[in-house]
PDB file of N, CA and C in Angstrom:
ATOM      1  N   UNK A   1      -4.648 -11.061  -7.027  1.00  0.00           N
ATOM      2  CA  UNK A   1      -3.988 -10.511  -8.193  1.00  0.00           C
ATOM      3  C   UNK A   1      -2.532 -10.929  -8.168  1.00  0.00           C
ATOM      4  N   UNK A   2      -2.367 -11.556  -9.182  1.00  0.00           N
ATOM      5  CA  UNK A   2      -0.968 -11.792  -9.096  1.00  0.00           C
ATOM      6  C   UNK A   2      -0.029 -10.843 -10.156  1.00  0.00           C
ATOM      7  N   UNK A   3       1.389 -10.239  -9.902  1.00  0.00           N
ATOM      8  CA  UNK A   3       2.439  -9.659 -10.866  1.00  0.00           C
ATOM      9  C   UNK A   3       3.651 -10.396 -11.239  1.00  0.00           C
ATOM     10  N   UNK A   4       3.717  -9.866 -12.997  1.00  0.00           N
ATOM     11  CA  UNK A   4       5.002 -10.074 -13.235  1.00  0.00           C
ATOM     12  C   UNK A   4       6.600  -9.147 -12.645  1.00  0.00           C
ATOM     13  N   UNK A   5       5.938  -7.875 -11.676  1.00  0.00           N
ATOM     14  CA  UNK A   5       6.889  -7.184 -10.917  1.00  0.00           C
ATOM     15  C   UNK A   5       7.148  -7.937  -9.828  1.00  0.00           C
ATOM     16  N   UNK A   6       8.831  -8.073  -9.665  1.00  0.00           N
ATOM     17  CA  UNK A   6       9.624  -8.095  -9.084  1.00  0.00           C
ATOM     18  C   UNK A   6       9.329  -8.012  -7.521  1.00  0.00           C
ATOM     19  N   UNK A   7       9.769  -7.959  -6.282  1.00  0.00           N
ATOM     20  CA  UNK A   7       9.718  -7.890  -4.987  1.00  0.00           C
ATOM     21  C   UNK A   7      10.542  -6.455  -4.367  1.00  0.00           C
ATOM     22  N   UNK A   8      10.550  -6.004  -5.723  1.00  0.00           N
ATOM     23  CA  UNK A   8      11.633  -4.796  -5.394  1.00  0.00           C
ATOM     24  C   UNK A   8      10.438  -4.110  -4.754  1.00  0.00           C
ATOM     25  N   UNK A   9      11.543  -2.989  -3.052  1.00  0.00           N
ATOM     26  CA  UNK A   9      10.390  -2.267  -2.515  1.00  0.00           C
ATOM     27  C   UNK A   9      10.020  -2.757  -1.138  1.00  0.00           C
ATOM     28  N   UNK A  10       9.414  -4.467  -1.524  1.00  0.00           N
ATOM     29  CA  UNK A  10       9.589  -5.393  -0.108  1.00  0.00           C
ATOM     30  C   UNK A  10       9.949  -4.931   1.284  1.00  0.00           C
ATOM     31  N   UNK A  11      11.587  -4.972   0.372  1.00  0.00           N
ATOM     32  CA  UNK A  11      12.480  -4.867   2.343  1.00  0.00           C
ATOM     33  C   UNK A  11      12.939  -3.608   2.480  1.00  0.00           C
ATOM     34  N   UNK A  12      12.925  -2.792   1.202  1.00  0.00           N
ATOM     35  CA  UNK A  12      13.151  -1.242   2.027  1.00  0.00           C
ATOM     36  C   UNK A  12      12.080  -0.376   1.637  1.00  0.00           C
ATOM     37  N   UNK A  13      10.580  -1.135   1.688  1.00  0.00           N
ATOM     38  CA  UNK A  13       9.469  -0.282   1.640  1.00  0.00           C
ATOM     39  C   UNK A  13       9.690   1.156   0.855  1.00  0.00           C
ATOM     40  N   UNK A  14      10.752   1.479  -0.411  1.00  0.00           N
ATOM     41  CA  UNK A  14      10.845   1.886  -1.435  1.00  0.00           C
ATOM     42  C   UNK A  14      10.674   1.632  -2.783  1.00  0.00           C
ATOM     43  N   UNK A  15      10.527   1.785  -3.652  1.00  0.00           N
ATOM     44  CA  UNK A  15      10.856   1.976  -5.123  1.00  0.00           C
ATOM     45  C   UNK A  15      11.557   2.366  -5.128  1.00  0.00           C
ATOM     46  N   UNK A  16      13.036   1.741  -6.129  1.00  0.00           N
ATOM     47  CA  UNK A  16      14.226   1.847  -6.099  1.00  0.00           C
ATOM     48  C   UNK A  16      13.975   3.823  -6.578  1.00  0.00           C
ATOM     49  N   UNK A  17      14.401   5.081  -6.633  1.00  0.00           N
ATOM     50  CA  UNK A  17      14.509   6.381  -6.554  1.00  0.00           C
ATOM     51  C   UNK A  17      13.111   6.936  -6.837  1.00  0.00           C
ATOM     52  N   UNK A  18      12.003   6.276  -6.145  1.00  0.00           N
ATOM     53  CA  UNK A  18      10.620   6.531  -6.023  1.00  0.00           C
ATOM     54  C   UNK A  18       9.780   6.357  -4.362  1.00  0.00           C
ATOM     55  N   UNK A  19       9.077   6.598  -4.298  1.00  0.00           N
ATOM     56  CA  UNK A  19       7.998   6.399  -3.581  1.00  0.00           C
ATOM     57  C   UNK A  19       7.978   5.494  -2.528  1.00  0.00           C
ATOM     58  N   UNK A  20       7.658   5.965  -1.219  1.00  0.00           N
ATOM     59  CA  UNK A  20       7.431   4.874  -0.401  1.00  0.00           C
ATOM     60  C   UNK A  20       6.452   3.820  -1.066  1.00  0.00           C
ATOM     61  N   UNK A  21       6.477   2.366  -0.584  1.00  0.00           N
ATOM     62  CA  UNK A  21       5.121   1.649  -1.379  1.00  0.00           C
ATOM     63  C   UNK A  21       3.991   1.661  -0.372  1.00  0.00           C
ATOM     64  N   UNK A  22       2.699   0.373  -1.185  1.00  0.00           N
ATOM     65  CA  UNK A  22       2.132   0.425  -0.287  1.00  0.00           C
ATOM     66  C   UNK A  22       1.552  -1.211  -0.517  1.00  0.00           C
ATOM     67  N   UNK A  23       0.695  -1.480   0.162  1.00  0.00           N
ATOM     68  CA  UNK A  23      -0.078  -2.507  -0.562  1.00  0.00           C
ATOM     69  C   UNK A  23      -1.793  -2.320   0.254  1.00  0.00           C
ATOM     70  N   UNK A  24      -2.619  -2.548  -0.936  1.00  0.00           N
ATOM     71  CA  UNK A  24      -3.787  -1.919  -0.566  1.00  0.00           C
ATOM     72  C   UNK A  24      -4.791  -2.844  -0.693  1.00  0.00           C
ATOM     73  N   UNK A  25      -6.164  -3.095  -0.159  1.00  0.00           N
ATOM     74  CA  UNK A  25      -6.997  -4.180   0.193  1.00  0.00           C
ATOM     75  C   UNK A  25      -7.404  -4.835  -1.527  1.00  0.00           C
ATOM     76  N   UNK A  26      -8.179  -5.392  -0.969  1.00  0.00           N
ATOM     77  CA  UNK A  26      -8.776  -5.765  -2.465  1.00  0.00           C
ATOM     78  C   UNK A  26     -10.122  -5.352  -2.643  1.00  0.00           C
ATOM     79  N   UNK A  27     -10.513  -4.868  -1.442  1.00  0.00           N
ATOM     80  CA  UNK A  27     -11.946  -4.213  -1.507  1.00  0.00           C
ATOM     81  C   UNK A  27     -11.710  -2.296  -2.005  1.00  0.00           C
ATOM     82  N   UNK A  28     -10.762  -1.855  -1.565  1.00  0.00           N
ATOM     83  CA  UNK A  28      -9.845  -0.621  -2.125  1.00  0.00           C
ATOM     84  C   UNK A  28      -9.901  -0.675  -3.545  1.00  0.00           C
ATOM     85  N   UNK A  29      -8.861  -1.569  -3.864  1.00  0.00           N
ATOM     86  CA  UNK A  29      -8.778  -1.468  -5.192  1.00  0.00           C
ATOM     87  C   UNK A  29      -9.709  -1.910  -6.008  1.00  0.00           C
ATOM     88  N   UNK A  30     -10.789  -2.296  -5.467  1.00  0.00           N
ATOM     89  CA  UNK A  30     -12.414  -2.482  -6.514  1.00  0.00           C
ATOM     90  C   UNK A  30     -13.398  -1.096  -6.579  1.00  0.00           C
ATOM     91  N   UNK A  31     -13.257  -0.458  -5.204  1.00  0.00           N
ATOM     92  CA  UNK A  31     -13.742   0.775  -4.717  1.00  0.00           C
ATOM     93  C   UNK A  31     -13.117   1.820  -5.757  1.00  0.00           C
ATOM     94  N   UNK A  32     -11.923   1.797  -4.947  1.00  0.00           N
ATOM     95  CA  UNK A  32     -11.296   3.169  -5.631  1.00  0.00           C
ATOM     96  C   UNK A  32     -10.882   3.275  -6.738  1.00  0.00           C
ATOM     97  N   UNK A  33     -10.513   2.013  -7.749  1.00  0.00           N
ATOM     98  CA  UNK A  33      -9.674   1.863  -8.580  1.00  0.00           C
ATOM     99  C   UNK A  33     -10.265   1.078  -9.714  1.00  0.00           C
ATOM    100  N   UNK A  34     -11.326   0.692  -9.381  1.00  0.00           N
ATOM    101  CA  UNK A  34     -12.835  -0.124 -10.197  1.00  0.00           C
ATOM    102  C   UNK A  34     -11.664  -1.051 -10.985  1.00  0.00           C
ATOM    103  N   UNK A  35     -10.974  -2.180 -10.242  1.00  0.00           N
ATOM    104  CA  UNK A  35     -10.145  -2.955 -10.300  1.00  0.00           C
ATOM    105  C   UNK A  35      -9.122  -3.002 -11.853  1.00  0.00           C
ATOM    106  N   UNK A  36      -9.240  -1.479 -11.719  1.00  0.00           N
ATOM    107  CA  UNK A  36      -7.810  -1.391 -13.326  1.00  0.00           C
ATOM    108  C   UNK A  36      -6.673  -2.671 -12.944  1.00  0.00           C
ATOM    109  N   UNK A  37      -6.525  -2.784 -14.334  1.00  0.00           N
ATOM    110  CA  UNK A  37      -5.451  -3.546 -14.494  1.00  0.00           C
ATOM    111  C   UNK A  37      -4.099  -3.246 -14.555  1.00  0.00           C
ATOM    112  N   UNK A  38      -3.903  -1.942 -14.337  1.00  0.00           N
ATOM    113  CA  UNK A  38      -2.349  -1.380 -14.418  1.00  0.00           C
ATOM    114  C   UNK A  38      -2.175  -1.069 -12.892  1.00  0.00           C
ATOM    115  N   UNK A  39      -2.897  -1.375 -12.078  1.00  0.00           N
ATOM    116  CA  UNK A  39      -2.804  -0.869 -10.377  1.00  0.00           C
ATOM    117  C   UNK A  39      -1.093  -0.888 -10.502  1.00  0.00           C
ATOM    118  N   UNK A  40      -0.599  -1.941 -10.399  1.00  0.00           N
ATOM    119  CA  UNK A  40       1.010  -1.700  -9.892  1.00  0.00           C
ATOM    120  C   UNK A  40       1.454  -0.375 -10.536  1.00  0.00           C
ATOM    121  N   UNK A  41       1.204  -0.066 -11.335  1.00  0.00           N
ATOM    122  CA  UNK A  41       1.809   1.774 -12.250  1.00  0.00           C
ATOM    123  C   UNK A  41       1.092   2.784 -11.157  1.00  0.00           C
ATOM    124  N   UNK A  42       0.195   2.804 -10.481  1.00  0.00           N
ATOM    125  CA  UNK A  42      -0.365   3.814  -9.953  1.00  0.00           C
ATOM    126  C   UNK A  42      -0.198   3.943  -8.364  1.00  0.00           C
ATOM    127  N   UNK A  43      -0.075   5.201  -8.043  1.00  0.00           N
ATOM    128  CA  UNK A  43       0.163   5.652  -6.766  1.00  0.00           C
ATOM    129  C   UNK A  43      -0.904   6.494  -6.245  1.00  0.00           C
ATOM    130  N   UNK A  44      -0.818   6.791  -5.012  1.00  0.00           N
ATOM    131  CA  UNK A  44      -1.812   7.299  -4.622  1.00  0.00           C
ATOM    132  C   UNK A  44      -0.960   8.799  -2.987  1.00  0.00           C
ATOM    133  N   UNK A  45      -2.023   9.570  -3.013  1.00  0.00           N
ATOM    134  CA  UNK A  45      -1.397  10.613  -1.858  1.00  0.00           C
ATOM    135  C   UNK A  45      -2.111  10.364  -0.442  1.00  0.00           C
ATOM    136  N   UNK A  46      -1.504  10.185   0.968  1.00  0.00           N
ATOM    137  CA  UNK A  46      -2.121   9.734   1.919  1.00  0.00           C
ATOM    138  C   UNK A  46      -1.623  11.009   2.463  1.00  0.00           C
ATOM    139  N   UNK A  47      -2.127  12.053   3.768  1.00  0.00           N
ATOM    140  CA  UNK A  47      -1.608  12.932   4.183  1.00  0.00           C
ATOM    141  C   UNK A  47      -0.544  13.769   3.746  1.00  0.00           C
ATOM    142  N   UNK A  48      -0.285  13.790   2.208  1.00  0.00           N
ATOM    143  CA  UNK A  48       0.817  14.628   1.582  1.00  0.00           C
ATOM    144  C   UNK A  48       1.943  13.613   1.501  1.00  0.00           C
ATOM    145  N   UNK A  49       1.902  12.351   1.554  1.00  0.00           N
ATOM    146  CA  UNK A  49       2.755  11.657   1.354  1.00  0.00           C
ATOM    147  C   UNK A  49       2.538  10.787   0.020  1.00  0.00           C
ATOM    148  N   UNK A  50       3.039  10.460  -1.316  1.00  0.00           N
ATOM    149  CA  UNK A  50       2.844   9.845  -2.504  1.00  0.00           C
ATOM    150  C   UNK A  50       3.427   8.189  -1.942  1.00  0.00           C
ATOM    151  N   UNK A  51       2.685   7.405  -2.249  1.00  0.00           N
ATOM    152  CA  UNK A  51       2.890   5.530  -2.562  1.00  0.00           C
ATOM    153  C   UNK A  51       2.791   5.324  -3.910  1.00  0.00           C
ATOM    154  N   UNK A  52       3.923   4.753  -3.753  1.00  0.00           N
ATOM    155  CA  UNK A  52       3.417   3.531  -5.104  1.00  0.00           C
ATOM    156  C   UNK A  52       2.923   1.876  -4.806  1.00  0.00           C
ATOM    157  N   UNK A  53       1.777   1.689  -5.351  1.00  0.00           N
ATOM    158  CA  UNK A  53       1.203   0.362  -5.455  1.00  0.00           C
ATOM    159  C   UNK A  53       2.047  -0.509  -5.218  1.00  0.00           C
ATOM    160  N   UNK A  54       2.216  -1.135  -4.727  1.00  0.00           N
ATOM    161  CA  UNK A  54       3.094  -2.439  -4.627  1.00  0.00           C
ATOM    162  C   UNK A  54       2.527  -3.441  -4.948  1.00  0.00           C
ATOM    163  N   UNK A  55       1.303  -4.101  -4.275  1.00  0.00           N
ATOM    164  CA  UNK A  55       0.400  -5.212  -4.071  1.00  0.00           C
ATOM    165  C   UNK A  55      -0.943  -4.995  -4.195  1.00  0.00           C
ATOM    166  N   UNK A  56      -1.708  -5.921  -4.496  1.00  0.00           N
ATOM    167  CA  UNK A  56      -2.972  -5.727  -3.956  1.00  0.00           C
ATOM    168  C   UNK A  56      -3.449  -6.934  -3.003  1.00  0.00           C
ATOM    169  N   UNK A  57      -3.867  -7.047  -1.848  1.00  0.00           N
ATOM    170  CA  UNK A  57      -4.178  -8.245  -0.965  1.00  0.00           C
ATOM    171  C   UNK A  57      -4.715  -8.974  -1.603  1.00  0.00           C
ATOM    172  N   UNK A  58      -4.754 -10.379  -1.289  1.00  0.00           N
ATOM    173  CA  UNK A  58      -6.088 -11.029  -1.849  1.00  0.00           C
ATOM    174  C   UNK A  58      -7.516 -10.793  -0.846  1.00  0.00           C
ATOM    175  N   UNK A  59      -8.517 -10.764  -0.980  1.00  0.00           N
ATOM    176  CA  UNK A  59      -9.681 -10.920  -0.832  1.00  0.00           C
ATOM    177  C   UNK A  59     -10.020 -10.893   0.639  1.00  0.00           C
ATOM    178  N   UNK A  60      -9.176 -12.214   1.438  1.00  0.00           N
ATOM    179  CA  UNK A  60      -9.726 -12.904   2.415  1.00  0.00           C
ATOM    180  C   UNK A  60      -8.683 -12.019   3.504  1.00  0.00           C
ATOM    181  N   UNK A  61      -7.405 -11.355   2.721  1.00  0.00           N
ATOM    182  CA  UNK A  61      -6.562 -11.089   3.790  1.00  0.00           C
ATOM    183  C   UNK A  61      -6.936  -9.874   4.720  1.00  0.00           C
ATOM    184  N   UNK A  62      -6.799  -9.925   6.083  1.00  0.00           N
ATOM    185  CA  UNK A  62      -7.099  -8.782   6.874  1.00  0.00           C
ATOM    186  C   UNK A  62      -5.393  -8.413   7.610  1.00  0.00           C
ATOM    187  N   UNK A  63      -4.881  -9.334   7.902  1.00  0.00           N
ATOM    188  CA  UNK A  63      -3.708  -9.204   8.129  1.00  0.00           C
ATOM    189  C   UNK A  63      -4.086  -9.115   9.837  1.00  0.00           C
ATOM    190  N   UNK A  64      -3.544  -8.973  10.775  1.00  0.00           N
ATOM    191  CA  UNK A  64      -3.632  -9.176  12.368  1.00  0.00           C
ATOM    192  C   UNK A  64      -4.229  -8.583  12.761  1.00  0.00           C
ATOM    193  N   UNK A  65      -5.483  -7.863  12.383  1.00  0.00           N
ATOM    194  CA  UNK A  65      -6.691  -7.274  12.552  1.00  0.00           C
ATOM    195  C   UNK A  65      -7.911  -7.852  13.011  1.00  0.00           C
ATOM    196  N   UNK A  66      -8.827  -7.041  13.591  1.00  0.00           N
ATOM    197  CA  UNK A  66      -9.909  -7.761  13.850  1.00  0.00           C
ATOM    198  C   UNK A  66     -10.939  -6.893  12.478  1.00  0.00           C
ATOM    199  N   UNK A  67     -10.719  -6.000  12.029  1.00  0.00           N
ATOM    200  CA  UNK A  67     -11.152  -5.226  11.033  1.00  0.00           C
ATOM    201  C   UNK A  67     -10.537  -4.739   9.739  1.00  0.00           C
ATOM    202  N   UNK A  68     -11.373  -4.319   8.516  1.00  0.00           N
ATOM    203  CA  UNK A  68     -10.770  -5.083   7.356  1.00  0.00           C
ATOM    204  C   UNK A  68      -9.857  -3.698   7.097  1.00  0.00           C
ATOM    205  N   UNK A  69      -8.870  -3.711   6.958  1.00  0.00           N
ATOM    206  CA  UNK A  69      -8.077  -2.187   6.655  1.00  0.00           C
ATOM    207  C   UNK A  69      -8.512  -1.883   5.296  1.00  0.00           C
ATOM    208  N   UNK A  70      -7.664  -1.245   4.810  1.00  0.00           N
ATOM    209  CA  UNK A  70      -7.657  -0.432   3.513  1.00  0.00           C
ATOM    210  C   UNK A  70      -6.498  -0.635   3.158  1.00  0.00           C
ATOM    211  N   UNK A  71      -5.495  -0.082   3.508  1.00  0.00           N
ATOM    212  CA  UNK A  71      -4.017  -0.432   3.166  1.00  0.00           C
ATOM    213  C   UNK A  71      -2.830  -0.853   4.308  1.00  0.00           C
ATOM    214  N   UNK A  72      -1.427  -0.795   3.919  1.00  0.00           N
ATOM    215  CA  UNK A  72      -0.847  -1.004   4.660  1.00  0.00           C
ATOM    216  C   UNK A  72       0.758  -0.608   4.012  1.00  0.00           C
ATOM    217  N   UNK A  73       1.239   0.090   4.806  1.00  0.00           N
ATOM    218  CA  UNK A  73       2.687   0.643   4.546  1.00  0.00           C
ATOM    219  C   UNK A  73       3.077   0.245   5.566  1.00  0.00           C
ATOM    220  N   UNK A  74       4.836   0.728   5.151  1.00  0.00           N
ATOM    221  CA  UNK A  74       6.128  -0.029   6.115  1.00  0.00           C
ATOM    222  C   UNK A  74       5.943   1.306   7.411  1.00  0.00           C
ATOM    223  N   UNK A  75       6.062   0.587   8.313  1.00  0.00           N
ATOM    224  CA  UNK A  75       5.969   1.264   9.259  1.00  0.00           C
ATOM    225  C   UNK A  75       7.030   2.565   9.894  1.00  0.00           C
ATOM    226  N   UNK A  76       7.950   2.428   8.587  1.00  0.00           N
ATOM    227  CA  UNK A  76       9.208   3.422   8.240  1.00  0.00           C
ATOM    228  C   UNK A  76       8.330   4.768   8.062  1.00  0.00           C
ATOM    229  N   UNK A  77       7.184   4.461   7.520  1.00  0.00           N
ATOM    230  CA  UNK A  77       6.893   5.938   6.866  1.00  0.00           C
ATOM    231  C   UNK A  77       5.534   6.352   7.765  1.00  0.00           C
ATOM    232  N   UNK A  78       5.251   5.830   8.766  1.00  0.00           N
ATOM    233  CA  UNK A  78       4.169   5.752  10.005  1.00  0.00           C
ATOM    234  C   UNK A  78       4.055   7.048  10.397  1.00  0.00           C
ATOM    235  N   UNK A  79       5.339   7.494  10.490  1.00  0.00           N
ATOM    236  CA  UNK A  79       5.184   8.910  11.405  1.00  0.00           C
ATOM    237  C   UNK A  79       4.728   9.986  10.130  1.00  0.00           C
ATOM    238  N   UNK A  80       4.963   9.632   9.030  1.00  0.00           N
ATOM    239  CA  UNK A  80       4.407  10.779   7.842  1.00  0.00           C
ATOM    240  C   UNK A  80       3.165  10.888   7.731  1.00  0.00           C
ATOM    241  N   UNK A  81       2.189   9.525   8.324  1.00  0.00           N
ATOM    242  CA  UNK A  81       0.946   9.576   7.658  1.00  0.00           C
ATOM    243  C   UNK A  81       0.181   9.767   9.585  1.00  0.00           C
ATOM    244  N   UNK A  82       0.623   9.725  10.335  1.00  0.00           N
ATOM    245  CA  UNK A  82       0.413   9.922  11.614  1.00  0.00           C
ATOM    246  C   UNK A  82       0.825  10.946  11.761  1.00  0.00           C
ATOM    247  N   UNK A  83       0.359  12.273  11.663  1.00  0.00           N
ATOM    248  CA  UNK A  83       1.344  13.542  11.830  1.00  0.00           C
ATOM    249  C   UNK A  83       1.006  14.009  13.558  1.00  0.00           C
ATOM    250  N   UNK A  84       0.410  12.838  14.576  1.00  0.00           N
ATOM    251  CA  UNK A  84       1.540  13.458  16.146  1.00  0.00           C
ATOM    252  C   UNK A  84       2.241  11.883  16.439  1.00  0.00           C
ATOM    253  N   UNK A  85       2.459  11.230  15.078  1.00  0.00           N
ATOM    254  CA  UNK A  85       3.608  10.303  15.539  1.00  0.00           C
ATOM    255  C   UNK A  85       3.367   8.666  16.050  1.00  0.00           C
ATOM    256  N   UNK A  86       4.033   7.737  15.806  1.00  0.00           N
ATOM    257  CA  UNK A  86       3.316   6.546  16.429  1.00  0.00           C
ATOM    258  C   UNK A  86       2.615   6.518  17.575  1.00  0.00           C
ATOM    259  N   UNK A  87       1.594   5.742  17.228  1.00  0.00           N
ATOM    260  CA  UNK A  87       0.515   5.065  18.309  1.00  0.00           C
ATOM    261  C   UNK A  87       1.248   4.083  19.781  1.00  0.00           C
ATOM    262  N   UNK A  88       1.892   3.733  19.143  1.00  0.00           N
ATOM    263  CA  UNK A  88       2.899   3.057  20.104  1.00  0.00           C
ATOM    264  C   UNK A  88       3.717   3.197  21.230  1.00  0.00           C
TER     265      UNK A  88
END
């Protein structure tokens, strides 16, 4: 999926006075989202925490995984959706 939005969000894993972002699989957004076309407008709640859409992967991407995720946020907001805190 490609957008005419901007990269805003990127490097401080915000929306400029909104939402942490996120970017979410492409098997997600066929699942959950029966591949709407306004995905970038829509957010979603992970452990009481609100995202906004940022991206949607393409297809093939798993990212440094051996298994296919679902999404992926800045690791800024890790400890919100991990509530006893990084794995690390």
């Amino acid at each position: 999926m490609t957008s005419d939005k901007s990269n805003t969000g990127v490097a401080t894993g915000k929306v400029p006075g909104g939402h942490p972002v996120a970017v979410i699989s492409s098997r997600y957004w066929e699942r959950r989202f029966a591949h709407a076309s306004d995905i970038l407008s829509r957010t979603f709640t992970l452990n009481g925490t609100t995202y906004s859409i940022l991206r949607v992967a393409v297809k093939e991407f798993a990212g440094e995984n051996i298994t296919w995720p679902t999404l992926w946020i800045p690791m800024a907001t890790q400890s919100q959706v991990m509530r006893s805190g990084p794995a690390f």
